[in-house]
PDB file of N, CA and C in Angstrom:
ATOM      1  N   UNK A   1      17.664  12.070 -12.643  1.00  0.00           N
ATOM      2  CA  UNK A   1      17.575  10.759 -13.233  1.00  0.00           C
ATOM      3  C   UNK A   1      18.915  10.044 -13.163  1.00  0.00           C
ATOM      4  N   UNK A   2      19.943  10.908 -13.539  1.00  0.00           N
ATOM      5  CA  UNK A   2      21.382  10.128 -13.492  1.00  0.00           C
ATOM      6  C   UNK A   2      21.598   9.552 -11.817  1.00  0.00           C
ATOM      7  N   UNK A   3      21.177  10.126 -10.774  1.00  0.00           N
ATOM      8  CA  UNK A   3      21.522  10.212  -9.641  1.00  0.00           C
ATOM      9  C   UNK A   3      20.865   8.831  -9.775  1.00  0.00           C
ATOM     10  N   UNK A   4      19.714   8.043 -10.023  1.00  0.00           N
ATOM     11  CA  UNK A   4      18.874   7.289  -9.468  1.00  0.00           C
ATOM     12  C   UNK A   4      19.661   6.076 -10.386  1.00  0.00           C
ATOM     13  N   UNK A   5      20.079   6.315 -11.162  1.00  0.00           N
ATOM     14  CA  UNK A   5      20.657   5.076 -12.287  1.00  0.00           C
ATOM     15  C   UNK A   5      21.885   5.050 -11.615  1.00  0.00           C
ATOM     16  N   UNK A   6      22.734   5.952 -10.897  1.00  0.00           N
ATOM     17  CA  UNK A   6      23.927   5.546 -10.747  1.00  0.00           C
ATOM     18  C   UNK A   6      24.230   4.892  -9.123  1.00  0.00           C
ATOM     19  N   UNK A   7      23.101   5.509  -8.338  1.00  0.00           N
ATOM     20  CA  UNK A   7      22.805   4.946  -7.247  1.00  0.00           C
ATOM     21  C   UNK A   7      22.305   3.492  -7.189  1.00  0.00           C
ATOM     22  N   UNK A   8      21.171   3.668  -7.992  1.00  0.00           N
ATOM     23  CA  UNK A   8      20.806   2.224  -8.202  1.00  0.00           C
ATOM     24  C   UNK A   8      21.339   1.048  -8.661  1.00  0.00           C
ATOM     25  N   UNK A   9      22.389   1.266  -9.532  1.00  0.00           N
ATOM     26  CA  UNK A   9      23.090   0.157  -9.917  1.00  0.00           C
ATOM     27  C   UNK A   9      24.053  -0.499  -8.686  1.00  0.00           C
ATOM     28  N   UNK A  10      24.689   0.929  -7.958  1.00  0.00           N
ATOM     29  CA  UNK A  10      25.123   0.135  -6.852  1.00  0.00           C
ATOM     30  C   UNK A  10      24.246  -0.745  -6.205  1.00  0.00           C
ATOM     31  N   UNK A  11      23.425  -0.163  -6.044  1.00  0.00           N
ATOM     32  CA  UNK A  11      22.053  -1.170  -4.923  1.00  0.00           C
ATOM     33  C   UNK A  11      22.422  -2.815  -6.033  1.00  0.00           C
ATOM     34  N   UNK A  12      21.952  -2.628  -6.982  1.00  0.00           N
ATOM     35  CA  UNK A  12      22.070  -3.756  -7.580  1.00  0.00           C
ATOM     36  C   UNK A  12      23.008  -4.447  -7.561  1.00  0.00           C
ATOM     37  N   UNK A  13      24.361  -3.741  -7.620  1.00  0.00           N
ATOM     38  CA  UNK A  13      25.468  -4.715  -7.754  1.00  0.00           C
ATOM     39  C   UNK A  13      25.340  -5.098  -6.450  1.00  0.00           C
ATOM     40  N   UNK A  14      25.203  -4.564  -5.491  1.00  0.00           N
ATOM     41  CA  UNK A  14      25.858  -4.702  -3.739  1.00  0.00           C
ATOM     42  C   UNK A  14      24.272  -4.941  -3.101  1.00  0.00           C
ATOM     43  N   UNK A  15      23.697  -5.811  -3.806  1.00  0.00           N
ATOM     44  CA  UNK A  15      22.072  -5.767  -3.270  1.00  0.00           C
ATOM     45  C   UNK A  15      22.156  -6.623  -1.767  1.00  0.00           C
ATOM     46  N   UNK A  16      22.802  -7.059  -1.173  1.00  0.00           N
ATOM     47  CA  UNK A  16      23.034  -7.692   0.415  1.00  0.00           C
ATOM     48  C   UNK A  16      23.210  -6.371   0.971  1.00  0.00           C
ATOM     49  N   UNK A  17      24.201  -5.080   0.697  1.00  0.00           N
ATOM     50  CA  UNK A  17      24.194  -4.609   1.876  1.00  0.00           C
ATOM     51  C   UNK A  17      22.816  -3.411   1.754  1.00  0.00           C
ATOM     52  N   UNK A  18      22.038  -2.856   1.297  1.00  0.00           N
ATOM     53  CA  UNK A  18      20.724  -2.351   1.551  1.00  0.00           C
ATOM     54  C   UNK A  18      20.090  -3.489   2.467  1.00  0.00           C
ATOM     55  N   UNK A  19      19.592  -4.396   1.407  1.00  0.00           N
ATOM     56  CA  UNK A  19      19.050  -5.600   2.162  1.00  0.00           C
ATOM     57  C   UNK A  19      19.602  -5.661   3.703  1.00  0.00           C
ATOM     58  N   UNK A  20      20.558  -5.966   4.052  1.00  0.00           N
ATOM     59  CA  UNK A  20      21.808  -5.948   5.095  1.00  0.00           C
ATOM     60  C   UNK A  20      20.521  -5.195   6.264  1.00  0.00           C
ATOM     61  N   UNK A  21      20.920  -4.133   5.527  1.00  0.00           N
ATOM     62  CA  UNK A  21      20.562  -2.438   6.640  1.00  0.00           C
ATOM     63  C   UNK A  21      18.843  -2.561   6.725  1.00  0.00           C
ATOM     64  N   UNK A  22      18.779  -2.640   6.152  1.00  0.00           N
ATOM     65  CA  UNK A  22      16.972  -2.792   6.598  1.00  0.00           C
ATOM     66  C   UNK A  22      16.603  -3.705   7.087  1.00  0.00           C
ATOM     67  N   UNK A  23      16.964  -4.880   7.203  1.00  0.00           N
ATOM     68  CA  UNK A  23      17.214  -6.354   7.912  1.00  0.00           C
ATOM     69  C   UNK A  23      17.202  -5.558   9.591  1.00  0.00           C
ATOM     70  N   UNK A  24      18.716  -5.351   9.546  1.00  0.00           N
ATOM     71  CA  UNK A  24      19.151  -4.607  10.614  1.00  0.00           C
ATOM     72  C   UNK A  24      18.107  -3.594  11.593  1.00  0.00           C
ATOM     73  N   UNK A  25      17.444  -2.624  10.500  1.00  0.00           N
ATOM     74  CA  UNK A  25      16.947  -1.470  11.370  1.00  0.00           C
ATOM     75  C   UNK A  25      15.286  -2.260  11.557  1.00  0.00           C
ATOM     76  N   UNK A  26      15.158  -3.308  10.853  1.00  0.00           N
ATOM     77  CA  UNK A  26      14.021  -3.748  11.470  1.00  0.00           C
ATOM     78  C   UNK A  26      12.587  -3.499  10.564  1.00  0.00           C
ATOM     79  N   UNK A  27      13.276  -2.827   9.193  1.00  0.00           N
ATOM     80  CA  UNK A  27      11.791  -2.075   8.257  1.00  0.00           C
ATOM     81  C   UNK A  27      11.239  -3.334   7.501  1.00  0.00           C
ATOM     82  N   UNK A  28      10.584  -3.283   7.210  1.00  0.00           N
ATOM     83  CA  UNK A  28      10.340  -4.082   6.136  1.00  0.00           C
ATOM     84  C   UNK A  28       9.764  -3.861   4.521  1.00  0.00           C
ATOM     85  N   UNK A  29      10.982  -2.291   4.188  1.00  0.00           N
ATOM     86  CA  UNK A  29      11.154  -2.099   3.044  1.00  0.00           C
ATOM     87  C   UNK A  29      11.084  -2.819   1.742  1.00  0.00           C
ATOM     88  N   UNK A  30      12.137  -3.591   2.032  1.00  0.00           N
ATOM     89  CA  UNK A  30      12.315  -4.662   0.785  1.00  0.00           C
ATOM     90  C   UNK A  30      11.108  -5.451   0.228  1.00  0.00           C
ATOM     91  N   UNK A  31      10.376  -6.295   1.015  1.00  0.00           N
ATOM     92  CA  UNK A  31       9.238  -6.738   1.173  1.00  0.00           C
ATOM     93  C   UNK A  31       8.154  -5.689   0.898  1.00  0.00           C
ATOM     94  N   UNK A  32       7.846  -4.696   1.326  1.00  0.00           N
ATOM     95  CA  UNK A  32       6.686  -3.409   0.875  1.00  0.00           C
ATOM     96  C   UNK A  32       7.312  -3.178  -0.565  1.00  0.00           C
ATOM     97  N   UNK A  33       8.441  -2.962  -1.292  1.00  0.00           N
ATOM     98  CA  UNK A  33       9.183  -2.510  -2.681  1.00  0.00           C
ATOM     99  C   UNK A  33       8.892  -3.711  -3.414  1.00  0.00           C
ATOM    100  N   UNK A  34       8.830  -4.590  -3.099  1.00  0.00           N
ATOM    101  CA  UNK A  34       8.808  -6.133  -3.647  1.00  0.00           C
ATOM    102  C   UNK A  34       7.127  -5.923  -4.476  1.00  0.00           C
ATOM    103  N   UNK A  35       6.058  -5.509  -2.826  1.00  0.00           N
ATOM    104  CA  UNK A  35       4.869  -6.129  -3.363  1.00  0.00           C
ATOM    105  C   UNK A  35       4.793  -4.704  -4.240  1.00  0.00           C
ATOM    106  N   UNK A  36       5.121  -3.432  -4.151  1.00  0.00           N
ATOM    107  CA  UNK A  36       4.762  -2.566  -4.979  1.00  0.00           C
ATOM    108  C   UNK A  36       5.427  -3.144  -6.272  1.00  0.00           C
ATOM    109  N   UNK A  37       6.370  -3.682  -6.922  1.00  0.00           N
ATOM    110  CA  UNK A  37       6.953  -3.892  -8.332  1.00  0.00           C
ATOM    111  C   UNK A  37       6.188  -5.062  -8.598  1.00  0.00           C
ATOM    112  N   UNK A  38       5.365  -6.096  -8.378  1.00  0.00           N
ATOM    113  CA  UNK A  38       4.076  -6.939  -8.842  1.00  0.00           C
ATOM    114  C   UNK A  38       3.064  -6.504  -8.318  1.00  0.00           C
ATOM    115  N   UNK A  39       2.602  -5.231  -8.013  1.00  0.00           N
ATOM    116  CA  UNK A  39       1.076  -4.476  -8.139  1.00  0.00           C
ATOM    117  C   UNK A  39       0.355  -5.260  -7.191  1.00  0.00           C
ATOM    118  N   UNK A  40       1.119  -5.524  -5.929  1.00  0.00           N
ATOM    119  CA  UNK A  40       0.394  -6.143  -4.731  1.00  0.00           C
ATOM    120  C   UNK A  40      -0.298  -5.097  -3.879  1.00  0.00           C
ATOM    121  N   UNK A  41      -1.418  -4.452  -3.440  1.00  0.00           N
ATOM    122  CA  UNK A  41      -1.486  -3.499  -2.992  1.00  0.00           C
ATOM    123  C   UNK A  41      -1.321  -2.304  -3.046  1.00  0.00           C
ATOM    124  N   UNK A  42      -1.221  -1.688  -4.825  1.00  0.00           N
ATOM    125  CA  UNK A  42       0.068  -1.066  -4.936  1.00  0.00           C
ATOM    126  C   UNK A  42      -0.702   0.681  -4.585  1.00  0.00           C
ATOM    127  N   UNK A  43      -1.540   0.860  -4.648  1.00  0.00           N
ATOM    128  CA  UNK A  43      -1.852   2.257  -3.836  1.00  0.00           C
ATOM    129  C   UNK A  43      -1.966   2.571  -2.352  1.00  0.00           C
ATOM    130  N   UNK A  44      -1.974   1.387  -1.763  1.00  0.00           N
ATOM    131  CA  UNK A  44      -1.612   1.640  -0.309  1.00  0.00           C
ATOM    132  C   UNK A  44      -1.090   1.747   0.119  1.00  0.00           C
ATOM    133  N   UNK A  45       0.453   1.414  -0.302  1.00  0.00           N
ATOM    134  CA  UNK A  45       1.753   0.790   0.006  1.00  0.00           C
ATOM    135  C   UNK A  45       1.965   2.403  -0.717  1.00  0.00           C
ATOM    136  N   UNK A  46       2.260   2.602  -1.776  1.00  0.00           N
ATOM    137  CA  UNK A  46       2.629   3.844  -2.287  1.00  0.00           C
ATOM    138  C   UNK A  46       2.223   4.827  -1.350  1.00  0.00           C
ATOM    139  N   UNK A  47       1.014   5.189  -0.790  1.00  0.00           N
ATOM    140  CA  UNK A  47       1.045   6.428   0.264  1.00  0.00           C
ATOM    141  C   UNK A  47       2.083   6.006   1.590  1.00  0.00           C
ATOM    142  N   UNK A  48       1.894   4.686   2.218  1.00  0.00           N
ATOM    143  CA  UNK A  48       2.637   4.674   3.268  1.00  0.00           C
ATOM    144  C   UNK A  48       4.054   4.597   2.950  1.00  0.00           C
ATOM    145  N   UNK A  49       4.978   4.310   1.959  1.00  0.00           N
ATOM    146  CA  UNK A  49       6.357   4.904   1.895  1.00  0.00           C
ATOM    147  C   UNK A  49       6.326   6.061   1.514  1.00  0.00           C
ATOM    148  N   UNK A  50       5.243   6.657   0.808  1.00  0.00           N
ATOM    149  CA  UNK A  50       5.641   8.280   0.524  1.00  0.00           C
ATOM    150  C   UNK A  50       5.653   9.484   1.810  1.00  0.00           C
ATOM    151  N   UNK A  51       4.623   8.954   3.081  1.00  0.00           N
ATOM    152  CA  UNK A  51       4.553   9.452   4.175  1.00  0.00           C
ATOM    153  C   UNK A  51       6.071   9.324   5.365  1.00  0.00           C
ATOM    154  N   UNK A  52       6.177   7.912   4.524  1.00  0.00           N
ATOM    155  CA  UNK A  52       7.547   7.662   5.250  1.00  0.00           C
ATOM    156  C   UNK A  52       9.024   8.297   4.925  1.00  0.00           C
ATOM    157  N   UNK A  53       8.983   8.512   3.800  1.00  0.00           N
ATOM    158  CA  UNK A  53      10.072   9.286   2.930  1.00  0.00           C
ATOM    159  C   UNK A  53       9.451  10.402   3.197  1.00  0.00           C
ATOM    160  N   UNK A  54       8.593  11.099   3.363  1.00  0.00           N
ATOM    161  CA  UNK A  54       8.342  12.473   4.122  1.00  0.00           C
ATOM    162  C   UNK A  54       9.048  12.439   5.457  1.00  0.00           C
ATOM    163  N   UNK A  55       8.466  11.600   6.264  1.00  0.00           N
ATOM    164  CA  UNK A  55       9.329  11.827   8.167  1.00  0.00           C
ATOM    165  C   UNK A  55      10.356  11.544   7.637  1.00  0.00           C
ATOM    166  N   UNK A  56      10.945  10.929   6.982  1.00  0.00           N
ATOM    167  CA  UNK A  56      12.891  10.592   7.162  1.00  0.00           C
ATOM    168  C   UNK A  56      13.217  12.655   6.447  1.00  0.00           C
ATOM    169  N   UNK A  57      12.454  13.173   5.528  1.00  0.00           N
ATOM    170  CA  UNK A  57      12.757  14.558   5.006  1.00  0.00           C
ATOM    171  C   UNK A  57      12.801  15.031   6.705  1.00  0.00           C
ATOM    172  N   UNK A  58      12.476  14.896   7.451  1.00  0.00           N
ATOM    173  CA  UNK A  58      11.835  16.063   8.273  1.00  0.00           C
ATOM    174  C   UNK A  58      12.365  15.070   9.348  1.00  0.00           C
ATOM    175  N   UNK A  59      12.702  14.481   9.401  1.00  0.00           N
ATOM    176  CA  UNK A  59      13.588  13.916  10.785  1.00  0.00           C
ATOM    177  C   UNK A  59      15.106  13.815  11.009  1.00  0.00           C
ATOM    178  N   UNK A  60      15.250  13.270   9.701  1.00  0.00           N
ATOM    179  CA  UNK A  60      16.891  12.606   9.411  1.00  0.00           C
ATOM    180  C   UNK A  60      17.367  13.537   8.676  1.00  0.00           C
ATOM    181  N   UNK A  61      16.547  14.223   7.879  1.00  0.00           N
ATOM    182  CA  UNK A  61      17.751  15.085   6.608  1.00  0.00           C
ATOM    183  C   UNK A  61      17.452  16.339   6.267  1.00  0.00           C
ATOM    184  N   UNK A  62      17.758  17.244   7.857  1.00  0.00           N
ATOM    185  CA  UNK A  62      17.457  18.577   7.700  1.00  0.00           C
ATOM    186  C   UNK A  62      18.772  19.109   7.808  1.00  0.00           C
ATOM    187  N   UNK A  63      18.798  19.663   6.115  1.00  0.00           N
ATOM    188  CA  UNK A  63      20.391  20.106   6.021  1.00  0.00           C
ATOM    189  C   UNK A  63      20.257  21.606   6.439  1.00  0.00           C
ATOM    190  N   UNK A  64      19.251  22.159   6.517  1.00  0.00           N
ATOM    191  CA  UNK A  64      19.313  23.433   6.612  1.00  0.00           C
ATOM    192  C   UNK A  64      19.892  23.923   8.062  1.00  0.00           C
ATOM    193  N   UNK A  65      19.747  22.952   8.955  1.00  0.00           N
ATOM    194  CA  UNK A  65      20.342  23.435  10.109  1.00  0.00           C
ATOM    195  C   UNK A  65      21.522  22.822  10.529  1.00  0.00           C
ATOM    196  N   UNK A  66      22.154  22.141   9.616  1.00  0.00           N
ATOM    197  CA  UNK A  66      23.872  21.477   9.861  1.00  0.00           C
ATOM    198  C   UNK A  66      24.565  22.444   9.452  1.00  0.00           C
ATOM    199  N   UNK A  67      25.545  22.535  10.422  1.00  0.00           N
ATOM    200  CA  UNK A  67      26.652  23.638   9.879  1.00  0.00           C
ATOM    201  C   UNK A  67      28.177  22.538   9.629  1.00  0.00           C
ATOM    202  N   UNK A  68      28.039  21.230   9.776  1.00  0.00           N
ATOM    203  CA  UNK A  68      29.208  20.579   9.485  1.00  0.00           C
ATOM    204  C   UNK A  68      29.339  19.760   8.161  1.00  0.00           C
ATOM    205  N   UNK A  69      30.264  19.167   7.941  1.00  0.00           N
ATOM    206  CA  UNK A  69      30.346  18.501   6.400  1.00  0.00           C
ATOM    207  C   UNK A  69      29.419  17.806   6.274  1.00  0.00           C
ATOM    208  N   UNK A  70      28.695  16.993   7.301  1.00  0.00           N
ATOM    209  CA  UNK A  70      27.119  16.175   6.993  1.00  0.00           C
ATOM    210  C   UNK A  70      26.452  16.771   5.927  1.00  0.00           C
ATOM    211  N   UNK A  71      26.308  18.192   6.509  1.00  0.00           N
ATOM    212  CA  UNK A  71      25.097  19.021   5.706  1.00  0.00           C
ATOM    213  C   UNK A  71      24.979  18.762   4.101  1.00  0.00           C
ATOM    214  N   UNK A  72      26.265  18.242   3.032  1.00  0.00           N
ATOM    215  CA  UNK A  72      26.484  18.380   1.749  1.00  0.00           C
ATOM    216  C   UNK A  72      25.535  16.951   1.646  1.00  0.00           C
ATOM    217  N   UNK A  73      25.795  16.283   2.327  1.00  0.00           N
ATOM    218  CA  UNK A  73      25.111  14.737   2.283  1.00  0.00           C
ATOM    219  C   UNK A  73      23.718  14.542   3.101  1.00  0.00           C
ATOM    220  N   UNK A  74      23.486  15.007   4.148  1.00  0.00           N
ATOM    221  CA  UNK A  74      22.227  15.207   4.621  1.00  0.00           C
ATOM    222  C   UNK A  74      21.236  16.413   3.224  1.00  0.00           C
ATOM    223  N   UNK A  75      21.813  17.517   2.066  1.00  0.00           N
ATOM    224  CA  UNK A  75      21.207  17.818   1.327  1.00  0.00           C
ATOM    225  C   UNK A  75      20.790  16.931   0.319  1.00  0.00           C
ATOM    226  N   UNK A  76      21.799  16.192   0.187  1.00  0.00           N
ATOM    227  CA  UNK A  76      21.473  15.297  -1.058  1.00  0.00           C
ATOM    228  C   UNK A  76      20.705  14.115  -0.786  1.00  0.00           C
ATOM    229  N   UNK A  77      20.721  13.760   0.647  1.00  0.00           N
ATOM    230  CA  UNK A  77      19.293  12.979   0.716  1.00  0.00           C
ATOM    231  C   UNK A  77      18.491  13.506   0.961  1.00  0.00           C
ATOM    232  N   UNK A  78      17.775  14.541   1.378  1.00  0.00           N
ATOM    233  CA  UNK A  78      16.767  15.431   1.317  1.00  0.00           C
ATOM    234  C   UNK A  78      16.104  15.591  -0.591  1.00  0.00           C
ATOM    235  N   UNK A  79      16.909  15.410  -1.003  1.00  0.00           N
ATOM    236  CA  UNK A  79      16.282  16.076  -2.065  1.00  0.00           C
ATOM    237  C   UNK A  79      16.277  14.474  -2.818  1.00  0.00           C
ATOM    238  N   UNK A  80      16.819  13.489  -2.730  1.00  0.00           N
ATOM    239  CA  UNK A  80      16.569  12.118  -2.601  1.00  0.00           C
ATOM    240  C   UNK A  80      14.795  11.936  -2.840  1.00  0.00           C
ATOM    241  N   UNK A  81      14.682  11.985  -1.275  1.00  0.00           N
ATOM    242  CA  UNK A  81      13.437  11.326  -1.310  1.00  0.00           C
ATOM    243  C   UNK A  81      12.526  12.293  -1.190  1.00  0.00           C
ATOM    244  N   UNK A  82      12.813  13.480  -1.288  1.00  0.00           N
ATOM    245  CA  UNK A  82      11.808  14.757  -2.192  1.00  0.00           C
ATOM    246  C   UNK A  82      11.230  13.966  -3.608  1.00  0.00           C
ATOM    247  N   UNK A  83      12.484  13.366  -4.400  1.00  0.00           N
ATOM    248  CA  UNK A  83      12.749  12.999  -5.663  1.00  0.00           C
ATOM    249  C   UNK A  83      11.618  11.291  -5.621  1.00  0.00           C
ATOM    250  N   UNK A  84      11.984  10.411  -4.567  1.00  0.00           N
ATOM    251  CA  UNK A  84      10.921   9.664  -4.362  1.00  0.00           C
ATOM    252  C   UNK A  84       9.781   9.979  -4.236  1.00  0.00           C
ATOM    253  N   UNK A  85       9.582  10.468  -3.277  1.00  0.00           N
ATOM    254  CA  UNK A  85       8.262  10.875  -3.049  1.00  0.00           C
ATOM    255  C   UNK A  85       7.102  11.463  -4.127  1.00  0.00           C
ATOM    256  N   UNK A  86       7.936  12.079  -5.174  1.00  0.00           N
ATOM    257  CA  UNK A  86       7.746  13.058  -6.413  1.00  0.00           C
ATOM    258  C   UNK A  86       6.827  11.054  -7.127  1.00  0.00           C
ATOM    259  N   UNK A  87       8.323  10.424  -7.488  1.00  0.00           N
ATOM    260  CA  UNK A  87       8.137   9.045  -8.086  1.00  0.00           C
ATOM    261  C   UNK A  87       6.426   8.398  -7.347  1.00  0.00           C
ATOM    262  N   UNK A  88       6.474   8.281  -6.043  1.00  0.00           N
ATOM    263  CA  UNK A  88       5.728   7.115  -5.333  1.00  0.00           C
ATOM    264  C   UNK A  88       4.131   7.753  -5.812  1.00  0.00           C
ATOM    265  N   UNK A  89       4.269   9.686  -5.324  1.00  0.00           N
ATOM    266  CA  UNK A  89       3.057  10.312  -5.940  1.00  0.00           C
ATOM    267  C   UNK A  89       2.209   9.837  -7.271  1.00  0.00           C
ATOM    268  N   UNK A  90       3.424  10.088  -8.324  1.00  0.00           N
ATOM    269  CA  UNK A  90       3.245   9.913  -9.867  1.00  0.00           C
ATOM    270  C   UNK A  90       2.895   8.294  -9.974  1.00  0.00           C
ATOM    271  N   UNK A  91       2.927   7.517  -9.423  1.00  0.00           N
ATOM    272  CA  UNK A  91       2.555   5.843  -9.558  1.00  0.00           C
ATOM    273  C   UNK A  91       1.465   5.719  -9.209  1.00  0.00           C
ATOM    274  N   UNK A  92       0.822   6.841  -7.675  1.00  0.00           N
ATOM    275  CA  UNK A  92      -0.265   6.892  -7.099  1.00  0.00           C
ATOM    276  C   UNK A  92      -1.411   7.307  -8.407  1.00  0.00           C
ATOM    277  N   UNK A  93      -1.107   8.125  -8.597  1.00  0.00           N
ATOM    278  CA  UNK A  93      -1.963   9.052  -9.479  1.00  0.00           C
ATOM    279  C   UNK A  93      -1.959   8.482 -11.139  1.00  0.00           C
ATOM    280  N   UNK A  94      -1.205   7.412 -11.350  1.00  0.00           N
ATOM    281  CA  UNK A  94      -1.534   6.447 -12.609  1.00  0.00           C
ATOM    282  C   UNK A  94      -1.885   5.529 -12.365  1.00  0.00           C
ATOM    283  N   UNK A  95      -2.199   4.938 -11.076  1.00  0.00           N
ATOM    284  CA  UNK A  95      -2.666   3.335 -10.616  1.00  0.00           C
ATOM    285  C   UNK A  95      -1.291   2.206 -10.812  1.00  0.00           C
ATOM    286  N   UNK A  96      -1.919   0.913 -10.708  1.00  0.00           N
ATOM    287  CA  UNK A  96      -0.761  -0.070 -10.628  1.00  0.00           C
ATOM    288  C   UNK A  96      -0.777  -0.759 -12.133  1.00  0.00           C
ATOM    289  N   UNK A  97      -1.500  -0.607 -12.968  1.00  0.00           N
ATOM    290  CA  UNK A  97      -1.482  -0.798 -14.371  1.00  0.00           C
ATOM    291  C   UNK A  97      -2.073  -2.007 -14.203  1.00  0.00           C
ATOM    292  N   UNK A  98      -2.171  -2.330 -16.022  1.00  0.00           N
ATOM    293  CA  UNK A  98      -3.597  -3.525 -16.366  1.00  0.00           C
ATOM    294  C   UNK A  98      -2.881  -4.876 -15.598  1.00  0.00           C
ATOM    295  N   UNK A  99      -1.534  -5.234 -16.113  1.00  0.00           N
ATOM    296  CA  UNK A  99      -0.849  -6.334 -15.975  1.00  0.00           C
ATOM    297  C   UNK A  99      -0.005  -6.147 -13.945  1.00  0.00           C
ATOM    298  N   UNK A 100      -0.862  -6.608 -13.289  1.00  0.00           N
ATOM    299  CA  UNK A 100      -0.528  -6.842 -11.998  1.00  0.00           C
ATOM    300  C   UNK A 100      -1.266  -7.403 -11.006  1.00  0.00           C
ATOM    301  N   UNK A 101      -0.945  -7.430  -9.847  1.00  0.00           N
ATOM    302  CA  UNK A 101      -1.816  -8.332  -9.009  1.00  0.00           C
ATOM    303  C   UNK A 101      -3.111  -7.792  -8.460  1.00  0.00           C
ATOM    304  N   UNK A 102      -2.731  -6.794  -8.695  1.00  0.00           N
ATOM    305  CA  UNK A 102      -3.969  -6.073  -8.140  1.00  0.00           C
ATOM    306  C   UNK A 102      -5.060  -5.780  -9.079  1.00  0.00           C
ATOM    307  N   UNK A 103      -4.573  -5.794 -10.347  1.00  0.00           N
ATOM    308  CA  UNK A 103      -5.849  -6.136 -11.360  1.00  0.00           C
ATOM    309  C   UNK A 103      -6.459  -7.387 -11.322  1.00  0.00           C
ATOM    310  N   UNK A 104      -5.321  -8.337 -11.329  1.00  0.00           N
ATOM    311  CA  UNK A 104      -6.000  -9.746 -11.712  1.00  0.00           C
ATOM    312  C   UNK A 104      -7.047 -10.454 -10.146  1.00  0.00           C
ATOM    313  N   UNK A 105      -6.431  -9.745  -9.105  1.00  0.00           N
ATOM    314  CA  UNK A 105      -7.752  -9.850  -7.852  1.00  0.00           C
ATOM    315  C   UNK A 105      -9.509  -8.755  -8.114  1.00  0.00           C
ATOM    316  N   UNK A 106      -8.700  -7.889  -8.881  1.00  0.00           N
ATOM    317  CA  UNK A 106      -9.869  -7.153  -8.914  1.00  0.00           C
ATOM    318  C   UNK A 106     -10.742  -7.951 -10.292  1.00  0.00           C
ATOM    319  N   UNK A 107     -10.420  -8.159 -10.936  1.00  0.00           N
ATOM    320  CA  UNK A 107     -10.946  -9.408 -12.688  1.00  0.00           C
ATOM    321  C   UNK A 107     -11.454 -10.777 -11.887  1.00  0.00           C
ATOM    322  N   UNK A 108     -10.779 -10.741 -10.840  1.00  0.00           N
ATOM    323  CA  UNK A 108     -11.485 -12.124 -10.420  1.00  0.00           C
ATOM    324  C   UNK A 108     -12.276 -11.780  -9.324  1.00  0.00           C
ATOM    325  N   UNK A 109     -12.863 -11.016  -8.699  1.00  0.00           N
ATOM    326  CA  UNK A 109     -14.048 -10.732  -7.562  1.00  0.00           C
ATOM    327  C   UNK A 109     -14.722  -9.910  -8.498  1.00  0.00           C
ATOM    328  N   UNK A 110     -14.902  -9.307  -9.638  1.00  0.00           N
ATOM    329  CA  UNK A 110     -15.622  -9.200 -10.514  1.00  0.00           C
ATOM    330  C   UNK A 110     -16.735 -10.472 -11.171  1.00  0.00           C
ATOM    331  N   UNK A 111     -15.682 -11.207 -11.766  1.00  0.00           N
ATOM    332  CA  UNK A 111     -16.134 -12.455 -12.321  1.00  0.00           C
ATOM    333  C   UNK A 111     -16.674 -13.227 -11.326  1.00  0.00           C
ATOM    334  N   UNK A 112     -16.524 -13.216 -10.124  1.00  0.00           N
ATOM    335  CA  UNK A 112     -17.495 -13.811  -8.828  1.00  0.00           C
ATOM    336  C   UNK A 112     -18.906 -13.016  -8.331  1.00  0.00           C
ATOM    337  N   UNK A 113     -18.538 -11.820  -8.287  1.00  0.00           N
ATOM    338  CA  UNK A 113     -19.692 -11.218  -8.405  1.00  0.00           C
ATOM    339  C   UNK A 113     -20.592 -11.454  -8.966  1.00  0.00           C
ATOM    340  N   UNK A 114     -20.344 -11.334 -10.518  1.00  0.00           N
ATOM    341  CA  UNK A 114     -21.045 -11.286 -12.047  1.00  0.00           C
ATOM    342  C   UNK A 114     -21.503 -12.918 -11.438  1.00  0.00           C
ATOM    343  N   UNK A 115     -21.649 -13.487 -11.057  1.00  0.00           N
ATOM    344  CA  UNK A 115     -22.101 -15.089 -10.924  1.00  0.00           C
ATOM    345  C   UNK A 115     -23.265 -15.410 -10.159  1.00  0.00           C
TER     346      UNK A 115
END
């Protein structure tokens, strides 16, 4: 938990350069994180970054086979987005809650239905 508060605040203070880097590599993270924090889609979007934070485990941050100083930092993002993935699961498996977009589309093709 401390790791994610102390990481995160950087993100916050220095929120251009994440932004920056994903700009850069072409993802469109920010935008998918965006619609998941107003419950846009939010169980679909939750499996496809959790699949994605799986391949970056298993592509980018296999410390087990670095034998150079990377390895201390390739562990600690490994266990990063172990630690996400843990998060994106646990959101999956409680839904996107009453107050979001994805309720208030589902309250309103209800109420069209019902008509």
């Amino acid at each position: 938990m401390l790791f994610f508060i102390i990481f995160g605040w950087q993100r916050i203070i220095e929120f251009s350069g994440p932004i920056g880097y994903t700009d850069h590599s072409g993802l469109p993270l920010p935008t998918l994180s965006a619609a998941i924090a107003f419950g846009a889609w939010t169980l679909t979007l939750v499996l496809l970054l959790a699949v994605y934070a799986l391949a970056t485990v298993f592509i980018a941050h296999h410390y087990c086979t670095t034998t150079s100083s990377t390895g201390f930092e390739a562990e600690i993002n490994f266990y990063r987005n172990i630690s996400i993935i843990g998060g994106l699961l646990a959101l999956f498996a409680m839904g996107s809650g009453r107050y979001t977009l994805d309720e208030i589309l589902r309250s309103r093709a209800a109420t069209h239905a019902s008509k």
